[in-house]
C-alpha atoms as a PDB file:
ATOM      1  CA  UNK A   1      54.875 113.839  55.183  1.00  0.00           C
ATOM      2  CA  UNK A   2      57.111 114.329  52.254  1.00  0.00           C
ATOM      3  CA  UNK A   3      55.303 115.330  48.892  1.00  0.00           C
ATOM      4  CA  UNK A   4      55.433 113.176  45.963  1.00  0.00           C
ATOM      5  CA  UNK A   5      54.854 115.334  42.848  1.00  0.00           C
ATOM      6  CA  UNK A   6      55.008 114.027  39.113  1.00  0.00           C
ATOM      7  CA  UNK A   7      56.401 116.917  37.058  1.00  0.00           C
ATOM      8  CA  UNK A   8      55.488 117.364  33.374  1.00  0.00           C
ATOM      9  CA  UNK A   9      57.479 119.227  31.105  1.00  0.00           C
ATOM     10  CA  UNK A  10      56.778 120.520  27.149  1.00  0.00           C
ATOM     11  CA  UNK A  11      59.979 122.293  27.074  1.00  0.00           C
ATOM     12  CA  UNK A  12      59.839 126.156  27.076  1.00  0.00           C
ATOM     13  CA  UNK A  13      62.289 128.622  28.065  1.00  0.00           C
ATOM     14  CA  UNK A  14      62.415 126.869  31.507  1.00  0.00           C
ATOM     15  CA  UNK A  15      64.318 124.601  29.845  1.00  0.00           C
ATOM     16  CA  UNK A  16      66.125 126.582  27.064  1.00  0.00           C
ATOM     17  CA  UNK A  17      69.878 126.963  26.371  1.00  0.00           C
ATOM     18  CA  UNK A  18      71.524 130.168  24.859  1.00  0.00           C
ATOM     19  CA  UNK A  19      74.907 129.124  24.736  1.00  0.00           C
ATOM     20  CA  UNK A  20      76.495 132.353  26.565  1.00  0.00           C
ATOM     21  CA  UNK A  21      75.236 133.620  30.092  1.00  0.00           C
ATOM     22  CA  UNK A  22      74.387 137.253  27.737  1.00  0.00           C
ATOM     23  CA  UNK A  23      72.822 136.274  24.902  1.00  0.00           C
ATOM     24  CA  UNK A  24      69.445 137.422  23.963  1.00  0.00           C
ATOM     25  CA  UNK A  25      68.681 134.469  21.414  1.00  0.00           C
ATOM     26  CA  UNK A  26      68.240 130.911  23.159  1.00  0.00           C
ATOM     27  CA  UNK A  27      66.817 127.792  21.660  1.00  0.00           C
ATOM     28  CA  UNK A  28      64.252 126.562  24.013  1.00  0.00           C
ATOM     29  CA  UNK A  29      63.555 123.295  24.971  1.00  0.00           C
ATOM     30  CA  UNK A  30      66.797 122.286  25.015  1.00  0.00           C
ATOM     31  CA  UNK A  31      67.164 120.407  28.705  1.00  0.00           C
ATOM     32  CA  UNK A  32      65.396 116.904  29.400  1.00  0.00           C
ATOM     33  CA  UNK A  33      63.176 116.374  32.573  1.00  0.00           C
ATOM     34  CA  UNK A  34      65.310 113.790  33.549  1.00  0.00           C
ATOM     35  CA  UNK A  35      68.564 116.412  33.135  1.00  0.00           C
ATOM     36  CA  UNK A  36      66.451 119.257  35.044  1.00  0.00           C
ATOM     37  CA  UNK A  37      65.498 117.280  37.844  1.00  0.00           C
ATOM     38  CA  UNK A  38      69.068 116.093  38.754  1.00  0.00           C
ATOM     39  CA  UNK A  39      69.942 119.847  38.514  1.00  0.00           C
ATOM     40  CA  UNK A  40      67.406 120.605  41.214  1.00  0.00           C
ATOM     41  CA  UNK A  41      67.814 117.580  43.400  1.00  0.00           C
ATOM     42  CA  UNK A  42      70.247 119.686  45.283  1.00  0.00           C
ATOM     43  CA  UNK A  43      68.391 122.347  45.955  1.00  0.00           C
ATOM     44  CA  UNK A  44      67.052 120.492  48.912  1.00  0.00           C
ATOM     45  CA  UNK A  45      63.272 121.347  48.306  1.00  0.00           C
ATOM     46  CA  UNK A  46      61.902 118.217  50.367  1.00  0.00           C
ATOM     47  CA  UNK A  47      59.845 116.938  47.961  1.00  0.00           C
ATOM     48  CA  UNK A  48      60.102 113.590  46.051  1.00  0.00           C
ATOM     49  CA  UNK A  49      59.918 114.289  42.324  1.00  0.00           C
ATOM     50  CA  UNK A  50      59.780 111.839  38.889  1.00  0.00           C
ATOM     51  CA  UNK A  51      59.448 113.282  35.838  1.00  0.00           C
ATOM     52  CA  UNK A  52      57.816 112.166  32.222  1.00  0.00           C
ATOM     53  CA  UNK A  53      58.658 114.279  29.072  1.00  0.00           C
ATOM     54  CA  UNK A  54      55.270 114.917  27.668  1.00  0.00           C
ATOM     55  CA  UNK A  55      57.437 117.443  24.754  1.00  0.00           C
ATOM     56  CA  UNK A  56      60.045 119.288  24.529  1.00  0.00           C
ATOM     57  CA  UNK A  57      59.307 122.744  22.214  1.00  0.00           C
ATOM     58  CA  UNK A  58      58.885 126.146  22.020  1.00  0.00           C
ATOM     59  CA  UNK A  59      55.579 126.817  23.614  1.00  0.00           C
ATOM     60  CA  UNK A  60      54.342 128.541  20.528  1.00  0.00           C
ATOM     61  CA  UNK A  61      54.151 125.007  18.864  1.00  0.00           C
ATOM     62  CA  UNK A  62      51.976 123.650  21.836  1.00  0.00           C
ATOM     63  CA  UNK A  63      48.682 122.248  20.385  1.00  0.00           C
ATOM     64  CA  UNK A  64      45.829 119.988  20.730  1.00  0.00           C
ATOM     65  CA  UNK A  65      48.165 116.956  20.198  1.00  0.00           C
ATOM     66  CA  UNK A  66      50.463 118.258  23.304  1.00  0.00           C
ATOM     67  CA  UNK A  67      47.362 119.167  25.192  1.00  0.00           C
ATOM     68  CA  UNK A  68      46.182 115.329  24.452  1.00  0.00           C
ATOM     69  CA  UNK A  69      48.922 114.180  25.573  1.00  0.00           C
ATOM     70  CA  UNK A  70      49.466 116.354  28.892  1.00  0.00           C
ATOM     71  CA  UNK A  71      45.899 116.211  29.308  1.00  0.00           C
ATOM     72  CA  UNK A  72      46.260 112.294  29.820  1.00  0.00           C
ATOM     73  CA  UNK A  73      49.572 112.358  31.776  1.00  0.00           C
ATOM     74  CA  UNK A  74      48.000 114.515  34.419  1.00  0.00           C
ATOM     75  CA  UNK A  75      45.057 112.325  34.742  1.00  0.00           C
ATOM     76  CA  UNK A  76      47.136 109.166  35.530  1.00  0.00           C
ATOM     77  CA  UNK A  77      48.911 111.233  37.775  1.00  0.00           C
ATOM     78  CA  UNK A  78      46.003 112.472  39.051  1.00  0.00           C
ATOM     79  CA  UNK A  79      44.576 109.200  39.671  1.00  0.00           C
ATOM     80  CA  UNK A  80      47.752 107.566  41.598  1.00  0.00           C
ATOM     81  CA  UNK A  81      46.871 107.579  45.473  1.00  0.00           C
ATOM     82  CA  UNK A  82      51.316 107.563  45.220  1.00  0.00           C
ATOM     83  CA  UNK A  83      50.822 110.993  43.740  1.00  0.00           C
ATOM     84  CA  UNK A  84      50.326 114.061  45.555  1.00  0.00           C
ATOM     85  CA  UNK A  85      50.331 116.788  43.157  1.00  0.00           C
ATOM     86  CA  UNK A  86      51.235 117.729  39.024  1.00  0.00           C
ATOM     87  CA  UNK A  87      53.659 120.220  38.293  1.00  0.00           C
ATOM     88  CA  UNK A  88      53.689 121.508  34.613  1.00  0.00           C
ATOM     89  CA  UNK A  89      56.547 122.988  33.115  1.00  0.00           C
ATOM     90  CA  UNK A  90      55.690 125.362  30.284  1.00  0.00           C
ATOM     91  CA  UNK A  91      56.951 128.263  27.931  1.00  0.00           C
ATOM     92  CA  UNK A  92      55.663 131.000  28.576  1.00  0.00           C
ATOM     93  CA  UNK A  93      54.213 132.570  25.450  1.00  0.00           C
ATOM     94  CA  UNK A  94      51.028 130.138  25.527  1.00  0.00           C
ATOM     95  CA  UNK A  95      51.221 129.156  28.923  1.00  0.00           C
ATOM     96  CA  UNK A  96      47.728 130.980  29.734  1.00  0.00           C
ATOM     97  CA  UNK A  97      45.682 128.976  27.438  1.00  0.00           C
ATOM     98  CA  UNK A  98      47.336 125.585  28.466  1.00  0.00           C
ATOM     99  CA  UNK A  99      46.635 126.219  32.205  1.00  0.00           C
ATOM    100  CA  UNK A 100      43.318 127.088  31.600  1.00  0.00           C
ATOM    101  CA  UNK A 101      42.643 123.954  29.154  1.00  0.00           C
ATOM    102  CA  UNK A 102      43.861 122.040  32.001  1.00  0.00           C
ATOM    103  CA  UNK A 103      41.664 124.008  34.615  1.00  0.00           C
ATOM    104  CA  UNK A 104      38.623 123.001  33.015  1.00  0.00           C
ATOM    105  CA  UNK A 105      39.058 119.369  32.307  1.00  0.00           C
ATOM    106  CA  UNK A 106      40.876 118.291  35.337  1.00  0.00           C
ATOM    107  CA  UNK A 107      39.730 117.603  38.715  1.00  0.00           C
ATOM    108  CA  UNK A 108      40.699 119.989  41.819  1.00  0.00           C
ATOM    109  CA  UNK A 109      41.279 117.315  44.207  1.00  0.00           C
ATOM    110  CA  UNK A 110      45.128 117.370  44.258  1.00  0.00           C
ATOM    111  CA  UNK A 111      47.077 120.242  43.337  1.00  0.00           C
ATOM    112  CA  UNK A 112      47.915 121.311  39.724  1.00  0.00           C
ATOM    113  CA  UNK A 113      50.822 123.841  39.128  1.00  0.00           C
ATOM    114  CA  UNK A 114      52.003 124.799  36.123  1.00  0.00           C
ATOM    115  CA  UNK A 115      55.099 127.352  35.933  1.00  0.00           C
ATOM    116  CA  UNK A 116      57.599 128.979  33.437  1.00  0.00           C
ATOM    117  CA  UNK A 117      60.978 131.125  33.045  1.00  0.00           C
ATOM    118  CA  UNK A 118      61.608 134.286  31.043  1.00  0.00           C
ATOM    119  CA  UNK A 119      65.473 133.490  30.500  1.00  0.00           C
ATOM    120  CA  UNK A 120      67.347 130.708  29.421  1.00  0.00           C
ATOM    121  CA  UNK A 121      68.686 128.170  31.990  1.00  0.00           C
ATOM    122  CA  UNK A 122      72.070 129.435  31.247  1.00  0.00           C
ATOM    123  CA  UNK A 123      71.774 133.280  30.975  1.00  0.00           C
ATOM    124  CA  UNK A 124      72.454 135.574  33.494  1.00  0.00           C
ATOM    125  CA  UNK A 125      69.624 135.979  36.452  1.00  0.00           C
ATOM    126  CA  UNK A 126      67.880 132.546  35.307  1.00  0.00           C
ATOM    127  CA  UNK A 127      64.740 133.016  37.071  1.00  0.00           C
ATOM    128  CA  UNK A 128      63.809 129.094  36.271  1.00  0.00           C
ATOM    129  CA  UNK A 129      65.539 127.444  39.337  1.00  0.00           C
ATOM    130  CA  UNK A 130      63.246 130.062  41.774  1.00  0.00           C
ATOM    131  CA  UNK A 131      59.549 129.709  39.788  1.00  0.00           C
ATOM    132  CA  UNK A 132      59.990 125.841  40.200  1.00  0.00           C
ATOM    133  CA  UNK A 133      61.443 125.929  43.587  1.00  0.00           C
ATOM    134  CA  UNK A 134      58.112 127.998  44.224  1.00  0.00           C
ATOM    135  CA  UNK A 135      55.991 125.570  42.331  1.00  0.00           C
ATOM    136  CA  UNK A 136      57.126 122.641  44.424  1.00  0.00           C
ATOM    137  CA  UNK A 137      56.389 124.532  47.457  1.00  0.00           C
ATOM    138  CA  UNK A 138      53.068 125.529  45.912  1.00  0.00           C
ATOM    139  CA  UNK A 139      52.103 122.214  45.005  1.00  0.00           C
ATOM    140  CA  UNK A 140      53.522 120.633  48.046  1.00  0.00           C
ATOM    141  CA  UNK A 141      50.842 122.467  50.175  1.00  0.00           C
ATOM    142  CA  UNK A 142      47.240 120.600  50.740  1.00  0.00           C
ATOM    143  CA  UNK A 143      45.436 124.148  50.462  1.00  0.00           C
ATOM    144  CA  UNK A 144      46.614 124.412  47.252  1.00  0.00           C
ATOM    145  CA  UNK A 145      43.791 121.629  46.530  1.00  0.00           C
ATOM    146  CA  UNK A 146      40.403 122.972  45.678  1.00  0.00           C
ATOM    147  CA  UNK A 147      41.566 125.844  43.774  1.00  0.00           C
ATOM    148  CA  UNK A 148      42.036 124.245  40.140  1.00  0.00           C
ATOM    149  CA  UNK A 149      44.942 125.263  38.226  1.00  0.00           C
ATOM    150  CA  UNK A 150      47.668 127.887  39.143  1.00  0.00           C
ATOM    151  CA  UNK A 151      50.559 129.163  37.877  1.00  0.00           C
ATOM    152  CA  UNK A 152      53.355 130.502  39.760  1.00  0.00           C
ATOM    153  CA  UNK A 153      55.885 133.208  38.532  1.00  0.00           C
ATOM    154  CA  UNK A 154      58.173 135.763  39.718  1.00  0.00           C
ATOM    155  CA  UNK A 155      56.866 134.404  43.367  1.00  0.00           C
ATOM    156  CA  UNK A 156      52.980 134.996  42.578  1.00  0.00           C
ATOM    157  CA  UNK A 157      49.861 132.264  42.720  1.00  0.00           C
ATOM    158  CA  UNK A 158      47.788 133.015  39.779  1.00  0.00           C
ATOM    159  CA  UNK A 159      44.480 131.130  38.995  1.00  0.00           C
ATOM    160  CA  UNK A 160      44.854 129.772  35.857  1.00  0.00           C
ATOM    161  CA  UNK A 161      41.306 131.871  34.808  1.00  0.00           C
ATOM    162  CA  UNK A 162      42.799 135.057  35.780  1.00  0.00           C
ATOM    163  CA  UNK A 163      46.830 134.676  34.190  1.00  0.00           C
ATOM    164  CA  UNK A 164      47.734 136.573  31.525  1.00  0.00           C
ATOM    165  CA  UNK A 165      51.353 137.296  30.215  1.00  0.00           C
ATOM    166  CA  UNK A 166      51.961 140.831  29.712  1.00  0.00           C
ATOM    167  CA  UNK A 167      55.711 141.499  29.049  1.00  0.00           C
ATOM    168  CA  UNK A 168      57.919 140.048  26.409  1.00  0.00           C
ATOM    169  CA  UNK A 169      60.845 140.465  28.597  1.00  0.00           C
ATOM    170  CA  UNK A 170      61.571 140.285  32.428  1.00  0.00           C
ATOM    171  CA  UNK A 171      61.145 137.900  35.655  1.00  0.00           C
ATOM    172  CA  UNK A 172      57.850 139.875  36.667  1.00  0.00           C
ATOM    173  CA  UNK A 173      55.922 139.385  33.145  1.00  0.00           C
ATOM    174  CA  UNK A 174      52.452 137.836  34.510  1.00  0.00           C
ATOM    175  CA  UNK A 175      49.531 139.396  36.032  1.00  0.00           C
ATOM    176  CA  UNK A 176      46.219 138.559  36.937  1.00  0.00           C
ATOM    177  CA  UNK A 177      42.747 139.602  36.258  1.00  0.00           C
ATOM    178  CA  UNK A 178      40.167 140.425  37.866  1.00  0.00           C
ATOM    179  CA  UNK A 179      42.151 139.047  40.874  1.00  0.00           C
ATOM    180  CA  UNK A 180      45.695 140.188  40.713  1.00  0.00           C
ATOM    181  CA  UNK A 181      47.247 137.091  42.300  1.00  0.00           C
ATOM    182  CA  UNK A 182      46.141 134.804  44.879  1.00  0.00           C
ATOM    183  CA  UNK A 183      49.287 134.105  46.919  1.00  0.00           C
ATOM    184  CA  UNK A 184      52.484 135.086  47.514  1.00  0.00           C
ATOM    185  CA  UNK A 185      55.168 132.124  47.699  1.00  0.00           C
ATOM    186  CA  UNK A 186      58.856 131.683  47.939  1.00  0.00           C
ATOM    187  CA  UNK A 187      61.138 128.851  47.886  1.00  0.00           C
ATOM    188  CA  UNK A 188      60.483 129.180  51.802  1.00  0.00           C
ATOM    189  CA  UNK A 189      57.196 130.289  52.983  1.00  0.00           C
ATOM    190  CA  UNK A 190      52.942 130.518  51.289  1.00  0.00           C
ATOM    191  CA  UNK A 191      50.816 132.887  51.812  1.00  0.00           C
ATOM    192  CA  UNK A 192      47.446 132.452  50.337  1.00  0.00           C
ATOM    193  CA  UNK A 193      44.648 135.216  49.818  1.00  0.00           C
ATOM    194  CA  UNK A 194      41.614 133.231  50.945  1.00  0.00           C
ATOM    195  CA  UNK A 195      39.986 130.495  50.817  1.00  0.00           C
ATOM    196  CA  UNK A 196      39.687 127.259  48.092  1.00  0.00           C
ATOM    197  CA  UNK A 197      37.255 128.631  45.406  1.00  0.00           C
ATOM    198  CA  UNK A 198      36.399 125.606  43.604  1.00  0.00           C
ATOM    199  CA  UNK A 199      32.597 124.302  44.396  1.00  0.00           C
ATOM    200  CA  UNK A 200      33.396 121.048  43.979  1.00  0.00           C
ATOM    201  CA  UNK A 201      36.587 118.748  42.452  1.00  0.00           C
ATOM    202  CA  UNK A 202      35.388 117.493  39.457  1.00  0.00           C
ATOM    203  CA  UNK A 203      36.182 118.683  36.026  1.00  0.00           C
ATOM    204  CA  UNK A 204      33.907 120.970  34.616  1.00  0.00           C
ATOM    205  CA  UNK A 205      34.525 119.547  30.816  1.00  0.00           C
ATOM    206  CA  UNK A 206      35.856 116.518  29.075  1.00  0.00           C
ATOM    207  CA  UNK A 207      38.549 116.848  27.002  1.00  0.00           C
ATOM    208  CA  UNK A 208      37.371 116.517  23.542  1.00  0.00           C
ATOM    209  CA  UNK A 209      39.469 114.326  21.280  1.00  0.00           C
ATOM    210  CA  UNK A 210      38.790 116.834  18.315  1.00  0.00           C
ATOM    211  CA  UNK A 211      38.405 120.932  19.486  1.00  0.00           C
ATOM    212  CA  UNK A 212      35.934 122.432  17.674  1.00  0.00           C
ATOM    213  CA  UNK A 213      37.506 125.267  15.100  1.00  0.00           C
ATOM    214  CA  UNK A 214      36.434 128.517  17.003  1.00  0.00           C
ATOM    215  CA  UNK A 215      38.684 132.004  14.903  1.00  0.00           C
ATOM    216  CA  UNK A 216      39.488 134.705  16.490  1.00  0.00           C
ATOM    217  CA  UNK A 217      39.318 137.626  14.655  1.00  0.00           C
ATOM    218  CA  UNK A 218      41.359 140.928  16.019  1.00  0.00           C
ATOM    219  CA  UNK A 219      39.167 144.067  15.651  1.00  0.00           C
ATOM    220  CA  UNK A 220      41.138 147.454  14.611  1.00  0.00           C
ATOM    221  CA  UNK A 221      39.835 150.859  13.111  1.00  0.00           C
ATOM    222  CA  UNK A 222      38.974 149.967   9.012  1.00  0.00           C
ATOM    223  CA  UNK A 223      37.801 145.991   9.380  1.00  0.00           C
ATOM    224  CA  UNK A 224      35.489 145.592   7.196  1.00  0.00           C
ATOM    225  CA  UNK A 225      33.334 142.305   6.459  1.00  0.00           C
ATOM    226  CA  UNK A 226      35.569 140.762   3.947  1.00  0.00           C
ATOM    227  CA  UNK A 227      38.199 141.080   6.349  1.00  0.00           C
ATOM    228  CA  UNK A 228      36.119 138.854   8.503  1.00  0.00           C
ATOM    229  CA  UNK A 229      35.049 136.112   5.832  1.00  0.00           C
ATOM    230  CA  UNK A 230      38.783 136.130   4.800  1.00  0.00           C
ATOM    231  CA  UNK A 231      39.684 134.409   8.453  1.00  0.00           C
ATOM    232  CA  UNK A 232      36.999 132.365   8.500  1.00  0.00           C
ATOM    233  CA  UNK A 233      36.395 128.862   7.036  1.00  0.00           C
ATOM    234  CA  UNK A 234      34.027 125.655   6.100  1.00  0.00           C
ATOM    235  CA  UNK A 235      34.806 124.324   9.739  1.00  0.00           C
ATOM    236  CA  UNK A 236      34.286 127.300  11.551  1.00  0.00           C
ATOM    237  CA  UNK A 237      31.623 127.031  14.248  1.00  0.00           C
ATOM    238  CA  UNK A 238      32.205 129.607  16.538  1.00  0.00           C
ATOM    239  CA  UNK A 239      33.845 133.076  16.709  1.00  0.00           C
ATOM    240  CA  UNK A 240      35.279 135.156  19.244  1.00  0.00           C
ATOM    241  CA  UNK A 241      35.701 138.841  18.338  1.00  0.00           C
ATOM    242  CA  UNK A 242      38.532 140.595  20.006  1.00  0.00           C
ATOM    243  CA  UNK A 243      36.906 143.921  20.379  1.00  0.00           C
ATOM    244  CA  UNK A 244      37.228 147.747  20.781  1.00  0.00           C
ATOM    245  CA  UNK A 245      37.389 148.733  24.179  1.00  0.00           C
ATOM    246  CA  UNK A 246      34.433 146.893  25.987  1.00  0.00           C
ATOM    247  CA  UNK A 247      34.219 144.649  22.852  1.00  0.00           C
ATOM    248  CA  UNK A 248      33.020 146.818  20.055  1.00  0.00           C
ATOM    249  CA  UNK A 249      33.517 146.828  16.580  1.00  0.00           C
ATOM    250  CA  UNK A 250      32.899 148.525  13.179  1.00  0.00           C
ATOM    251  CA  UNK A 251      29.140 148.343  11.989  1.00  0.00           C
ATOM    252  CA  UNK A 252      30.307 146.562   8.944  1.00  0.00           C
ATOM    253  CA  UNK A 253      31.812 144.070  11.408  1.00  0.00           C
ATOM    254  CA  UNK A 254      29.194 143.386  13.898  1.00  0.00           C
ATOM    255  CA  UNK A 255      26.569 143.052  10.794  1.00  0.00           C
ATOM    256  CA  UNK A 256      28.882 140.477   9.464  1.00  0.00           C
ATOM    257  CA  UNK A 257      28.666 138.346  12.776  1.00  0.00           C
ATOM    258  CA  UNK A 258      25.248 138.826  13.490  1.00  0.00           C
ATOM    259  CA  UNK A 259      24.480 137.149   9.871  1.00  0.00           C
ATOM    260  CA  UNK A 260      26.570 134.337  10.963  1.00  0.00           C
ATOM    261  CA  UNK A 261      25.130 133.789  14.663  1.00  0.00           C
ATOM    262  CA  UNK A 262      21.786 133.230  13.045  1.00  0.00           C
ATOM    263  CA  UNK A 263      23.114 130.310  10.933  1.00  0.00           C
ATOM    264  CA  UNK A 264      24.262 129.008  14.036  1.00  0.00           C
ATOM    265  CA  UNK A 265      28.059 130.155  14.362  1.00  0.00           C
ATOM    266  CA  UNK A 266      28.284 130.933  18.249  1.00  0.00           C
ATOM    267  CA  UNK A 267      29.714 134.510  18.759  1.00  0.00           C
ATOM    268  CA  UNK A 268      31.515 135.901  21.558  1.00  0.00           C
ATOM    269  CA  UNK A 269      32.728 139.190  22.240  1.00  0.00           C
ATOM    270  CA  UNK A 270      36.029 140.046  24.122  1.00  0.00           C
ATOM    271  CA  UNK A 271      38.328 142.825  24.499  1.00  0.00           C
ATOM    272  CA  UNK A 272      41.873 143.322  22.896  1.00  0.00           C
ATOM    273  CA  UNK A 273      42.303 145.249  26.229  1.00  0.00           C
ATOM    274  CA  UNK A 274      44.315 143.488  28.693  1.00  0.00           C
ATOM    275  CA  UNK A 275      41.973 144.277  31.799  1.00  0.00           C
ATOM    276  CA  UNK A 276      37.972 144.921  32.079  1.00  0.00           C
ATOM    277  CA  UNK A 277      34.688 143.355  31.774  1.00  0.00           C
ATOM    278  CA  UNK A 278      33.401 142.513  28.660  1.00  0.00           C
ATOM    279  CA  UNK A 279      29.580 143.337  30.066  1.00  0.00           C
ATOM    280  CA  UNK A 280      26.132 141.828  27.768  1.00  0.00           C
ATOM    281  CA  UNK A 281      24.675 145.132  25.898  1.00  0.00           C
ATOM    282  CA  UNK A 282      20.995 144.953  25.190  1.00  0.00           C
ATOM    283  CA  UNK A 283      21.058 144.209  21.389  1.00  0.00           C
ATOM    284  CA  UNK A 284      23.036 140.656  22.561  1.00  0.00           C
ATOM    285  CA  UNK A 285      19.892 138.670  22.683  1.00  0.00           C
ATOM    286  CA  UNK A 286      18.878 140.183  19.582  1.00  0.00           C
ATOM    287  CA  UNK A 287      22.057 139.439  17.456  1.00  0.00           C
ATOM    288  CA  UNK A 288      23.013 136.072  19.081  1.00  0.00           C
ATOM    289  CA  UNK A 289      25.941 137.029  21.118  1.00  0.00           C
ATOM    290  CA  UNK A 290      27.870 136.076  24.210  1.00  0.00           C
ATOM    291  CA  UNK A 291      29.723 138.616  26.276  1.00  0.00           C
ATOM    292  CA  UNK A 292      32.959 137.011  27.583  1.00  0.00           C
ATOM    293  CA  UNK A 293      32.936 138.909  30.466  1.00  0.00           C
ATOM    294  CA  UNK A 294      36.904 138.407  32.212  1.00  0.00           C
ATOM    295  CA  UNK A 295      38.328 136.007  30.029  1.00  0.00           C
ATOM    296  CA  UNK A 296      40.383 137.669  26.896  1.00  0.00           C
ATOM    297  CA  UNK A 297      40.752 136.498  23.751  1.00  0.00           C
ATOM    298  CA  UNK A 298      42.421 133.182  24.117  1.00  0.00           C
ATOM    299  CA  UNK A 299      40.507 131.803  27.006  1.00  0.00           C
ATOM    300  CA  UNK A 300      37.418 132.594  25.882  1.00  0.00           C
ATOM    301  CA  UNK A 301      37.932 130.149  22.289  1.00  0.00           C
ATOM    302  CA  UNK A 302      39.148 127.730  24.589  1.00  0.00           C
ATOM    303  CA  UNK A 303      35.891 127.931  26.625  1.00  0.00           C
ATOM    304  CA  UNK A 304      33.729 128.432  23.454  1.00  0.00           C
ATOM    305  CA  UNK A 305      35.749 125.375  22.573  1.00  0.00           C
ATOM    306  CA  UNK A 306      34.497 123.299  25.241  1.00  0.00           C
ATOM    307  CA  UNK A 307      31.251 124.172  25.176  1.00  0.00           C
ATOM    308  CA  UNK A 308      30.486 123.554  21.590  1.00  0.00           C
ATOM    309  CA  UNK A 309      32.567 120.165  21.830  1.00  0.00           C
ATOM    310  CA  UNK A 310      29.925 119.350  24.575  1.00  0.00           C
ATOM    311  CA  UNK A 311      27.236 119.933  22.306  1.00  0.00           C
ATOM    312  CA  UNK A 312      26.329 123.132  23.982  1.00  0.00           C
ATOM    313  CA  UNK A 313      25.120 125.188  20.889  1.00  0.00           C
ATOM    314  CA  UNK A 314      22.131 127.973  23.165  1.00  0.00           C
ATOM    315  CA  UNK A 315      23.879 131.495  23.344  1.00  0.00           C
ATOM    316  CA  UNK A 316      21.890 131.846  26.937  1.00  0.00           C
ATOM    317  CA  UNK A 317      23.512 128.973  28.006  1.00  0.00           C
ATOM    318  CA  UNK A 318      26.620 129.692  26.617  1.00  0.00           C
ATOM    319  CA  UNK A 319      26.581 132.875  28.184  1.00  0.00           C
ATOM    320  CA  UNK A 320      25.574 131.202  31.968  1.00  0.00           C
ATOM    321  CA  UNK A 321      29.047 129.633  31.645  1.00  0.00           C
ATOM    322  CA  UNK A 322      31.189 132.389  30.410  1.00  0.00           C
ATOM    323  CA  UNK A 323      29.162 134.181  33.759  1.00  0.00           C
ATOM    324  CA  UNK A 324      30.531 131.506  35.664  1.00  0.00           C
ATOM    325  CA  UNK A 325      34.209 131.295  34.373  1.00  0.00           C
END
């Protein structure tokens, strides 16, 4: 049976335009859907695709307006028996966040792929063309269903929960954590690393129609408290520390955020490393905190996000989800 995929594009490098096949500045965002999918209806992928133009920007301007609005998209596409899976294309720089978003508030029913480029559609070596190729093939297999959101780059399956970008340059700039990938895919062949993880389809949260304002504040050797208040404003209810190492912080610091987890700001500390557990210490309970255990920086205010939009307000509680995520 031939797929039927509705592909969503926000613009991105994917669909950037340098002007010169060398150049390393490129204006992204510069290609239509409609434009992009006539390029690739030659490819021959076997798949049936229509496209809607949710944006077209740099992914660094993506926000909770885009996410609204590709939030809602995906729903109705979702929701369309005619519809067998979503592709999302996306820059790159802020493609982790926006996969995860969408990994929390979607079903898992139907496959969800969302996919990027590192270079311009007119530079040399364009990886574009091969990442979607692979994201049609991705989202053109049933077992894809069942695993929630994934991203596929430089021919690797990542979970959206796991992604992280970790180059600035190159086709192979994504990794994964705590599980590296979980498939290998060309434009020709799948190969998945076990079995649908999902316990169940349904989204885990509703999208809120206003996110909470969670900070992130980046710890480094000499932050003081002031350096905290200074980030932090009327609307703030929640915080999410991007620690030392296994995410520590000055005394001055952690003083600071214990004073504001009893007034009821919800804390979370992460890691500004790019891989390890974040594991609960035994003064958490005491100070109010939640460990963020895999999820960096970025996920973990989305999550916090969530929760506190949900009315979810009980560090223990908080914490059970950040366990489960």
């Amino acid at each position: 049976m031939t797929s039927r995929l509705t592909v969503l594009a926000t613009g991105g490098t994917i669909a950037g335009i340098a002007g010169s096949a060398i150049r390393h500045e490129y204006r992204a965002g510069e290609i239509t859907i409609d434009e992009y999918l006539e390029t690739v209806g030659g490819l021959g992928l076997g798949a049936e695709l229509s496209g809607t133009q949710i944006a077209n920007i740099d992914s660094a301007n993506i926000g909770p307006v885009e996410w609204r609005a590709l939030h809602g998209a995906a729903s109705v596409a979702l929701g369309d028996n005619a519809c067998t899976g979503v592709i999302v294309t996306h820059g790159t720089d802020t493609l982790e966040e926006t996969a995860f978003l969408l990994d929390q508030t979607l079903p898992a029913h139907k496959p969800v792929v969302v996919v990027g480029a590192m270079r311009p559609a007119d530079a040399v070596g364009y990886d574009g063309l091969r990442n979607f190729a692979n994201a049609v093939r991705v989202a053109s297999d049933p077992e894809a269903a069942g695993r929630g959101v994934l991203v596929v780059m430089g021919d690797r399956v990542f979970a959206a929960r796991d992604v992280y970008k970790v180059r600035t340059r190159g086709a192979e700039a994504f990794r994964g954590f705590p599980r590296e990938s979980v498939g290998l895919v060309t434009p020709a062949s799948l190969e998945w690393f076990g079995a649908p993880w999902r316990n169940g389809t349904a989204a885990a949260f509703v999208l809120p129609q206003n996110m909470p304002e969670v900070a992130i504040i980046y710890a480094y050797a000499g932050l003081d408290a002031a350096g905290v208040r200074r980030q932090l404003g009327e609307a703030t209810r929640g915080v999410v520390i991007a620690g030392v190492g296994e995410g520590n912080m000055p005394d001055a610091v952690r003083q600071e955020l214990v004073a504001l987890a009893a007034e009821g700001v919800c804390v979370v500390r992460a890691s500004r490393a790019d891989e390890g557990l974040v594991d609960r210490e035994d003064e958490d309970d005491a100070n109010r905190f939640v460990a963020a255990r895999a999820l960096n920086p970025q996920k973990a205010r989305i999550l916090l996000q969530l929760l506190i939009a949900s009315g979810e307000s009980d560090p223990a509680a908080i914490q059970r989800a950040f366990d489960g995520r």
